[in-house]
Protein backbone atom coordinates (compact mmCIF):
# COMPACT_ATOMS: atom_id res chain seq x y z
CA UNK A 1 8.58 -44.85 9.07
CA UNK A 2 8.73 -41.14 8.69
CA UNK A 3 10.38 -38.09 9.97
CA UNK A 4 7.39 -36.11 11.73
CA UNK A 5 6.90 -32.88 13.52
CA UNK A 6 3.29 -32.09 15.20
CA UNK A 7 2.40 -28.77 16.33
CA UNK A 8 -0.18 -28.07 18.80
CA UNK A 9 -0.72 -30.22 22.09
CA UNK A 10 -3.80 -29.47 23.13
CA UNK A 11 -6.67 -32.11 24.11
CA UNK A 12 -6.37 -33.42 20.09
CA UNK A 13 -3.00 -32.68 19.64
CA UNK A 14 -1.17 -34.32 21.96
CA UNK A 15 -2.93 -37.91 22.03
CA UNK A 16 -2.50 -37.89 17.96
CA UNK A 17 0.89 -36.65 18.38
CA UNK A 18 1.23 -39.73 21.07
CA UNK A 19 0.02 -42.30 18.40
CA UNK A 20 2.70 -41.01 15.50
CA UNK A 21 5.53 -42.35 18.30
CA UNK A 22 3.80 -45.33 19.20
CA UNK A 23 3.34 -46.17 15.53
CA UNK A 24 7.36 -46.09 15.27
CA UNK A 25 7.56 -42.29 13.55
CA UNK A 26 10.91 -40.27 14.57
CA UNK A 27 8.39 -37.34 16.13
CA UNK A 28 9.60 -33.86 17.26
CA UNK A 29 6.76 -31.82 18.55
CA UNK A 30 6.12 -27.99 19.46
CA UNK A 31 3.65 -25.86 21.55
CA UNK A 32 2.97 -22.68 21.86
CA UNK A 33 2.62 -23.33 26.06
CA UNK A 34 6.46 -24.84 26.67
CA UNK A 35 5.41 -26.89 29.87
CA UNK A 36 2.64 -29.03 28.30
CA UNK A 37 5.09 -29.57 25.71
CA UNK A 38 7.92 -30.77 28.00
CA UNK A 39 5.26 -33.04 30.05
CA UNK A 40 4.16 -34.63 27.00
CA UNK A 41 8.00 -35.15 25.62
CA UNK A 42 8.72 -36.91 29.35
CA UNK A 43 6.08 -38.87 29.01
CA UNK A 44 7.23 -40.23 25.13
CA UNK A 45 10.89 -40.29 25.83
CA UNK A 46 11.58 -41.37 22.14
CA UNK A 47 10.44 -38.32 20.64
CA UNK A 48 12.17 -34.72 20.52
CA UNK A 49 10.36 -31.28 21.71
CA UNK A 50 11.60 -28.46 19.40
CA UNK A 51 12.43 -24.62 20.80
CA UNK A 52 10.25 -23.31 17.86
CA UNK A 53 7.76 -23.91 15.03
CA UNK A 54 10.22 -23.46 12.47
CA UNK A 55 12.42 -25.71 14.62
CA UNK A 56 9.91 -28.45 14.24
CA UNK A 57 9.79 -27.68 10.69
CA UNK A 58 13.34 -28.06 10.12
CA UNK A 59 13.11 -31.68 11.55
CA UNK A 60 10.51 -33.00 9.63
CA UNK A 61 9.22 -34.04 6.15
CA UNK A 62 5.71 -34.42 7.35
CA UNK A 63 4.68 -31.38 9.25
CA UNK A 64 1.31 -32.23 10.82
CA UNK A 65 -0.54 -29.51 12.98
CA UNK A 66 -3.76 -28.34 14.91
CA UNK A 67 -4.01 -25.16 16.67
CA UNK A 68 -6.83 -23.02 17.79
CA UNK A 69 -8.37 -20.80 15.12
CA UNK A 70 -7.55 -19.46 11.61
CA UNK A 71 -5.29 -16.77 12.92
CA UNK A 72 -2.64 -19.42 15.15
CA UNK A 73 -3.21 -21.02 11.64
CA UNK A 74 -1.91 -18.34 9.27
CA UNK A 75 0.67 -17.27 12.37
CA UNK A 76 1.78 -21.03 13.49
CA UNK A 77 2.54 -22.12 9.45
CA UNK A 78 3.55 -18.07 8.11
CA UNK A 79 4.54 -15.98 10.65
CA UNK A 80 7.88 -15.44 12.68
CA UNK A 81 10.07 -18.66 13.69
CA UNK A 82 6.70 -20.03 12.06
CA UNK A 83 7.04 -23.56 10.39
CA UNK A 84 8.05 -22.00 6.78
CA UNK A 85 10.80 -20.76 8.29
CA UNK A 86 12.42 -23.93 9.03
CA UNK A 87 11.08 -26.50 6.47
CA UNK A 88 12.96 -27.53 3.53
CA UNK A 89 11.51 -27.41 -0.02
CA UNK A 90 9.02 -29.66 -0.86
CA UNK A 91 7.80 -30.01 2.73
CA UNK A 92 4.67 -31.39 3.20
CA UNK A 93 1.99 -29.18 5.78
CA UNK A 94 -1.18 -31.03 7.11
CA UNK A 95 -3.45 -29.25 8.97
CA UNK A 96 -5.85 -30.94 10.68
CA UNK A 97 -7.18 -27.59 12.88
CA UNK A 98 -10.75 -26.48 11.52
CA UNK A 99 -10.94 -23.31 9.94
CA UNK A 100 -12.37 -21.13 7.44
CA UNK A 101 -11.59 -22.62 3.57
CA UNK A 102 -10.36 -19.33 2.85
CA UNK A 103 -7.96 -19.92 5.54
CA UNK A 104 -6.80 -22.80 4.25
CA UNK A 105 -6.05 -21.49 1.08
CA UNK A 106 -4.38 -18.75 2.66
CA UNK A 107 -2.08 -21.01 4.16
CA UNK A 108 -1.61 -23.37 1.15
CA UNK A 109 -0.55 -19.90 -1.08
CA UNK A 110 2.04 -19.50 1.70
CA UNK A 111 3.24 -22.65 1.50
CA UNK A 112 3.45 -22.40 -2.31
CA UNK A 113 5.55 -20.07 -2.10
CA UNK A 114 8.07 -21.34 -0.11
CA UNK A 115 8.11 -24.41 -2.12
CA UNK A 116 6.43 -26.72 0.61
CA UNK A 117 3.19 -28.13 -0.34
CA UNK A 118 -0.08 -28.01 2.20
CA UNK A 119 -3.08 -30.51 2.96
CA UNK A 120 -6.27 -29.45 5.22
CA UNK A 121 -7.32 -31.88 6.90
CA UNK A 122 -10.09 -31.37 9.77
CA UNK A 123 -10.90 -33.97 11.90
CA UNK A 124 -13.84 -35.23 13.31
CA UNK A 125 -14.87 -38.08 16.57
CA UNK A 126 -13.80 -35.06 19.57
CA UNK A 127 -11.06 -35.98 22.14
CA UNK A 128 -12.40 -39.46 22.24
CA UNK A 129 -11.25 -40.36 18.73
CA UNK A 130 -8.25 -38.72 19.35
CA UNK A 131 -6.93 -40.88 22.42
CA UNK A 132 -8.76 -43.83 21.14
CA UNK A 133 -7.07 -43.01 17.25
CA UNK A 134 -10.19 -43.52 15.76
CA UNK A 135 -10.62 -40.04 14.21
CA UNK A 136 -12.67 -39.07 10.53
CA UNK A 137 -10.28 -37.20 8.52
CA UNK A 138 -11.48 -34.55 5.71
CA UNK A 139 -9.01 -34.01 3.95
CA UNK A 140 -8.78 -31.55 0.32
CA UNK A 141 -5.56 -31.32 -1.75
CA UNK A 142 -2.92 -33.02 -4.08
CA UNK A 143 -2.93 -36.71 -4.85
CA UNK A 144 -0.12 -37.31 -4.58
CA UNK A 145 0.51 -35.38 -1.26
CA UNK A 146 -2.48 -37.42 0.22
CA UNK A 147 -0.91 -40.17 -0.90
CA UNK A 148 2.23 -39.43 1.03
CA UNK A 149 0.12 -38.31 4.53
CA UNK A 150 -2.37 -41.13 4.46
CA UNK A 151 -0.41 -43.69 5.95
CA UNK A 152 0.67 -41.54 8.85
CA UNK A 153 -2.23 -40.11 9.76
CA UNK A 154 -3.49 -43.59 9.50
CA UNK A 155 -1.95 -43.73 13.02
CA UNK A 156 -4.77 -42.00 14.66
CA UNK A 157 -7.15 -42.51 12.15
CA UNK A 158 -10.16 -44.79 11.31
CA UNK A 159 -11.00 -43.28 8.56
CA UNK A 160 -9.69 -40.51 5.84
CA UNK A 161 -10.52 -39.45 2.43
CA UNK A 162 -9.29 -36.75 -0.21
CA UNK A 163 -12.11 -35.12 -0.99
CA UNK A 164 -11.04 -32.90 -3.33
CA UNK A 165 -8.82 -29.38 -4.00
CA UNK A 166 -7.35 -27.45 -1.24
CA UNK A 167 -10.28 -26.12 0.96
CA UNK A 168 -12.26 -29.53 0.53
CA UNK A 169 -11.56 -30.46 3.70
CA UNK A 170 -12.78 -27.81 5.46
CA UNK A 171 -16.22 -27.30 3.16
CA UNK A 172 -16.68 -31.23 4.20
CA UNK A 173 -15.69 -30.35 7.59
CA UNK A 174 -19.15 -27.77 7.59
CA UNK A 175 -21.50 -30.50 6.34
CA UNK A 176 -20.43 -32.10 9.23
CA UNK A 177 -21.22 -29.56 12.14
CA UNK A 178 -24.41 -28.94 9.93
CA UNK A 179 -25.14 -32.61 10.50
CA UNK A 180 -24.26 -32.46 13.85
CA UNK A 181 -26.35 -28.92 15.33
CA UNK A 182 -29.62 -30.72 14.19
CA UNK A 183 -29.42 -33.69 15.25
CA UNK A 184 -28.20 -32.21 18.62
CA UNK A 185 -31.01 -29.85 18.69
CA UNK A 186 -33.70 -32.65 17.62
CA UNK A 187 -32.27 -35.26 20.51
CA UNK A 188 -32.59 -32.39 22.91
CA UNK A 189 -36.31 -32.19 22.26
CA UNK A 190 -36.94 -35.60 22.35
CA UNK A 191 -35.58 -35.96 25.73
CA UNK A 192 -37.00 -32.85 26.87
CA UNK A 193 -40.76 -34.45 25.62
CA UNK A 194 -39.90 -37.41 26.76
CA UNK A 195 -39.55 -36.11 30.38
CA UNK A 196 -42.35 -33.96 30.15
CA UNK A 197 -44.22 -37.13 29.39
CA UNK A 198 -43.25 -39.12 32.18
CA UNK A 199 -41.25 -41.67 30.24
CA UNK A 200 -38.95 -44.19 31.08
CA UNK A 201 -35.67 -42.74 28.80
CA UNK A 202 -33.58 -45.78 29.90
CA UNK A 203 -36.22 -48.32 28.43
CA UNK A 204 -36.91 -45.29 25.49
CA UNK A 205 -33.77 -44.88 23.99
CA UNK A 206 -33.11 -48.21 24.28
CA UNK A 207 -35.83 -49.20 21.89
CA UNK A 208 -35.93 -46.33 20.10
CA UNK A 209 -32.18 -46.59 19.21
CA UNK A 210 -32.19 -49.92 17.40
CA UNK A 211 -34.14 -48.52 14.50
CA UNK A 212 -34.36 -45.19 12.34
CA UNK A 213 -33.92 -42.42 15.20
CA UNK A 214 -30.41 -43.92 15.98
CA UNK A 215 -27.55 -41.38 16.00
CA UNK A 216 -24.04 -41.17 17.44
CA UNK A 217 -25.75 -38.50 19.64
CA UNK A 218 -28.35 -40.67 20.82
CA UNK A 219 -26.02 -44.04 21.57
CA UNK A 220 -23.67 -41.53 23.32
CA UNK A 221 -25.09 -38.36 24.98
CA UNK A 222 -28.72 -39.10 25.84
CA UNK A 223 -28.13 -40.18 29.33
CA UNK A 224 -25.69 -37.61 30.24
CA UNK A 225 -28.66 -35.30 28.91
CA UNK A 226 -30.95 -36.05 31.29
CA UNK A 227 -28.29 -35.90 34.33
CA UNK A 228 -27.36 -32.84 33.13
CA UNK A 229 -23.94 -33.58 32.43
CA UNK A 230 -21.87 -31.56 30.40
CA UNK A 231 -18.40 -30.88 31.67
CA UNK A 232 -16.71 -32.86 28.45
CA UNK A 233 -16.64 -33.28 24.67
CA UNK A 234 -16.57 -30.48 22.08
CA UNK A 235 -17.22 -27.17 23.62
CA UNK A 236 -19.89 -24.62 22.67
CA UNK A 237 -17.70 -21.77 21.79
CA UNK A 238 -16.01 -24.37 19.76
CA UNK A 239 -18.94 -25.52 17.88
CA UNK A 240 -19.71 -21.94 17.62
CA UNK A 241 -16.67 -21.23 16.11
CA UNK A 242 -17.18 -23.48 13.30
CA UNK A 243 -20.92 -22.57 12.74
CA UNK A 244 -19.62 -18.79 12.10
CA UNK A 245 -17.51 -20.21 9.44
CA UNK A 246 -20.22 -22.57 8.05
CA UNK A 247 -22.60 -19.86 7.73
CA UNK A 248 -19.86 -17.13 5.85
CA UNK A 249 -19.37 -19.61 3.70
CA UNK A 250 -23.00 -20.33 3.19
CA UNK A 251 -23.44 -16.68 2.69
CA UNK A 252 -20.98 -16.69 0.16
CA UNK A 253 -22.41 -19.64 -1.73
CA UNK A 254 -25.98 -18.67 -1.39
CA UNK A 255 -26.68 -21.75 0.62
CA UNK A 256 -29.46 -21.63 2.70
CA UNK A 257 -29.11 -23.04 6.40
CA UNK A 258 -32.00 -21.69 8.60
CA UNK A 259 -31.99 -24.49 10.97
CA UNK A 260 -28.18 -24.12 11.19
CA UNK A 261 -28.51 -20.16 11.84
CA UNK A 262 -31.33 -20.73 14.34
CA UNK A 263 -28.87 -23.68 16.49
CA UNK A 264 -26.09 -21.04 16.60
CA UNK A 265 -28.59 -18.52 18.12
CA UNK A 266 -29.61 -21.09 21.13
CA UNK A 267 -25.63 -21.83 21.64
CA UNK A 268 -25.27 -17.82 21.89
CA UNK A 269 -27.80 -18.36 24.54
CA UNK A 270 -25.50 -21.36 26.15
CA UNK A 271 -22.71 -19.17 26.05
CA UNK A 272 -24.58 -16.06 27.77
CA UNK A 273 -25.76 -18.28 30.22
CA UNK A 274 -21.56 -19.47 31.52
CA UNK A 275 -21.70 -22.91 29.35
CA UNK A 276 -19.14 -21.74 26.73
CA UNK A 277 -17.35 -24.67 27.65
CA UNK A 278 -19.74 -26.99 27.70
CA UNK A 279 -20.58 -29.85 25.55
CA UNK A 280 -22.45 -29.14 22.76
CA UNK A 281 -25.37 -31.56 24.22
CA UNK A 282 -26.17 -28.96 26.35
CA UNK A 283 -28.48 -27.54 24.04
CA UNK A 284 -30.80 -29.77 26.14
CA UNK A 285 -30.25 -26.86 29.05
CA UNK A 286 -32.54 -24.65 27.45
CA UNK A 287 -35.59 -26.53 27.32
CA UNK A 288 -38.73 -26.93 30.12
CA UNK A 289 -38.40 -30.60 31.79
CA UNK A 290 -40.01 -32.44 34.75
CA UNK A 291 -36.72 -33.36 35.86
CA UNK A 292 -34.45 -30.47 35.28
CA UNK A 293 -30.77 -30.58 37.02
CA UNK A 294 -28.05 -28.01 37.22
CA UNK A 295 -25.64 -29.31 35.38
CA UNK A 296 -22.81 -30.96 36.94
CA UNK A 297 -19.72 -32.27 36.11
């Protein structure tokens, strides 16, 4: 068992924080918000909630974390009362928030130089895989650093993998989003077809998802599709988020990523349209159907 500290307790956060103390870690937490932070310490009375980042730092030799956006990043590990300025040498900084590589080499280069050593490692399977601790973990760095996280954040993970050098992680993290926008995009066409068509989508994707169209996406998010449901999962300015980064870095790389580029436009046009929250499924919302609902939640 380890000494822990997790910072962030947002909808990821705090269920992977959650499954640290149930796997028998000694866990001190922070948040930026103080209440959610004390509600989540009543309701895991074994663990400790600290005052401050650097705090939390202080009480750990694992510091695992996952905030908002690149700047909390930079701020939450960097700044004042920020986890550097607690953490004893050779502390070890996971962060499992998705952000720009560049970001998290930034933050790695501060670490460095406060003689505590950094892993990013984005996550992937939504708030689902975090309460259910079934999360894909990313995850670029040292060895032998990996080797020292893996069999914590085995706790809430079903599956992680070094990948590579700091900022592997988050490149992996990209393919992943890339993956994800078109096969959104493509379900969301098929359903809107299949509508158009008069088809039976029950009987449909029941067939149709036993052999080569099958998807994640399909198995999970093809019926709330069609009811127009879309009050849950991943958000659209959070996907959006991520895109922005995916295509930088494309642009940086000389990548190409048209389809990519042209998703991220029809999410602009979720946003416009008051879904910034939804789930990314929602692309669906832009297409002509038979049998069109608001959505609902």
């Amino acid at each position: 068992m380890a000494r822990v500290a997790f910072v962030g307790l947002g909808v990821m956060g705090a269920p992977m924080a959650g499954h640290l103390v149930a796997a028998g870690h000694e866990v001190t937490v922070w948040n930026r918000g103080a209440e959610r932070a004390a509600a989540w310490g009543a309701e895991h009375p074994g663990a400790a909630v600290a005052p401050t980042a650097a705090a939390a730092g202080a009480a750990a030799d694992v510091v695992l974390m996952c905030v908002g956006n690149d700047a909390s990043v930079l701020d939450v590990v960097a700044g004042p009362d920020g986890i550097l300025d607690g953490a004893a040498p050779g502390t070890l900084v996971v962060d499992h928030t998705t952000v720009a590589a560049s970001t998290a080499r930034a933050a790695h280069a501060a670490c460095a130089e406060r003689g505590a050593r950094f892993l990013d490692a984005p996550v992937s399977g939504g708030q689902a895989g975090a309460v259910n601790g079934a999360l894909t973990i990313m995850v670029g760095g040292a060895e032998d650093d990996y080797a020292v996280a893996e069999p914590i954040i085995a706790a809430y993970a079903a599956k992680s993998r070094l990948l590579g050098a700091v900022g592997a992680g988050q490149l992996a993290k990209m393919v992943n989003q890339i993956c994800i926008a078109g096969v959104v995009q493509g379900l969301a066409e098929g359903i809107a077809f299949a509508q158009l068509t008069g088809q039976d989508l029950d009987a449909l994707f029941d067939t149709i998802g036993a052999g080569a169209a099958s998807s994640w996406q399909m198995a999970n998010r093809h019926a709330t599709m069609a009811a127009g449901e879309f009050e849950f999962g991943f958000a659209v300015e959070h996907m959006r988020k991520d895109l922005g980064n995916t295509l930088a870095e494309g642009r940086t790389v000389g990548a190409s990523l048209p389809l990519t580029a042209l998703v991220d436009q029809f999410y602009a046009e979720i946003e416009a349209a008051g879904g910034r929250r939804w789930d990314t499924s929602s692309l669906v919302t832009r297409l002509p159907r038979t049998s069109h609902p608001s959505p609902r939640s």
